[in-house]
Protein backbone atom coordinates (compact mmCIF):
# COMPACT_ATOMS: atom_id res chain seq x y z
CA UNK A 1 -3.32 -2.87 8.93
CA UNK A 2 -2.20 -0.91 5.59
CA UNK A 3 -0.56 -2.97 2.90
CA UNK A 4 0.73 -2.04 -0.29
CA UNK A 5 0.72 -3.80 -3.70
CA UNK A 6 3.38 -3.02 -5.85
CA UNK A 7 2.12 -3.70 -9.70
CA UNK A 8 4.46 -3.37 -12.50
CA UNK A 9 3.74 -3.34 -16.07
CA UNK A 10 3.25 -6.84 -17.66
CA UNK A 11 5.40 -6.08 -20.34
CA UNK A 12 8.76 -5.97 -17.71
CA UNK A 13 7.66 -9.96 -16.90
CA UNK A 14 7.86 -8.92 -13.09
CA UNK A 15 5.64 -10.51 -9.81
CA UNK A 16 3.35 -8.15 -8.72
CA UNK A 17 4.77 -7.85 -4.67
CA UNK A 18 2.01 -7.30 -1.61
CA UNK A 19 4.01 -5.66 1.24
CA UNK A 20 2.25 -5.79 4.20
CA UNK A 21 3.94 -4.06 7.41
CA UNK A 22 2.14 -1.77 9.80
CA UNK A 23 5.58 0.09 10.48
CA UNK A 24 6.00 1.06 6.52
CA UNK A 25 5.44 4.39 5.27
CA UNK A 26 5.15 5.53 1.41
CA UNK A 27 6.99 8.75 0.40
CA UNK A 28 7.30 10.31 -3.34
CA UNK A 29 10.62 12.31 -3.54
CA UNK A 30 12.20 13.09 -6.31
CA UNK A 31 10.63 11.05 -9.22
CA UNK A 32 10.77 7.90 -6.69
CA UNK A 33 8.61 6.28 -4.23
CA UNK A 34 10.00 5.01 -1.27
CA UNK A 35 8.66 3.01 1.19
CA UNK A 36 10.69 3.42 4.71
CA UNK A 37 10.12 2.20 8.31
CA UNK A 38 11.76 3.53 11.56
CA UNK A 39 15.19 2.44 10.60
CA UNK A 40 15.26 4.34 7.02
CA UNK A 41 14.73 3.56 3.26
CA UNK A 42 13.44 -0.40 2.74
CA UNK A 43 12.36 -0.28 -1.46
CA UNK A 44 12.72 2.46 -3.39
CA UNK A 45 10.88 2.65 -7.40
CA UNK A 46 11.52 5.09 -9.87
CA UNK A 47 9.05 6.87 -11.54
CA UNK A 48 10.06 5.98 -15.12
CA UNK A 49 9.23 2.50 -13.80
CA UNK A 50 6.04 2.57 -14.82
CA UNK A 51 4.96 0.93 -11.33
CA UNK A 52 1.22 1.49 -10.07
CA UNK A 53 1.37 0.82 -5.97
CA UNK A 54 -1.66 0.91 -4.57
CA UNK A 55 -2.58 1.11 -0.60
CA UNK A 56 -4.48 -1.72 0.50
CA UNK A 57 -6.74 -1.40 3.94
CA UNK A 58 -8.02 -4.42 6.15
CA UNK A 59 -11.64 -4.89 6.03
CA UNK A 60 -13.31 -4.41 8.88
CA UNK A 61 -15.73 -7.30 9.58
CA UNK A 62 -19.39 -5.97 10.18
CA UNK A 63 -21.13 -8.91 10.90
CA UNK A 64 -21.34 -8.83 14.35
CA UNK A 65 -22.06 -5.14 14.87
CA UNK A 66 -25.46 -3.81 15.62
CA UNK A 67 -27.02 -1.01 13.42
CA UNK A 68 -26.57 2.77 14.31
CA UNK A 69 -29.62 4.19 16.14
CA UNK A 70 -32.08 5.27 14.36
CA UNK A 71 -33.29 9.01 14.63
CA UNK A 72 -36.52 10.45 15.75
């Protein structure tokens, strides 16, 4: 499941924010990024913000799967 963190610059005193919701999609329009789900618009952050968000992917956990074949 995709999740995004949402880090702003230390200097604004803000929480960094982890959004995690499968339904989300990230869009950059306009000088903003906007995060919106099937019903519209849920956060939008200007540009000027100074914002870094960054896309953050599930693991996948590998210790139970067996090694690929090896070839001849």
């Amino acid at each position: 499941m995709p999740a995004y963190l949402i880090v702003h610059p230390r200097d604004q005193r803000r929480d960094d924010v982890l959004i995690e919701d499968p339904a989300l999609t990230l869009r950059f329009e306009a000088g903003w990024a906007i995060l919106a789900d099937a019903r519209g618009d849920c956060l939008a952050i200007p540009s000027g913000q100074g914002a870094h968000i960054q896309r953050v992917d599930e693991q996948q956990d590998t210790t139970n799967q067996e090694p690929a074949p090896r070839k001849e």
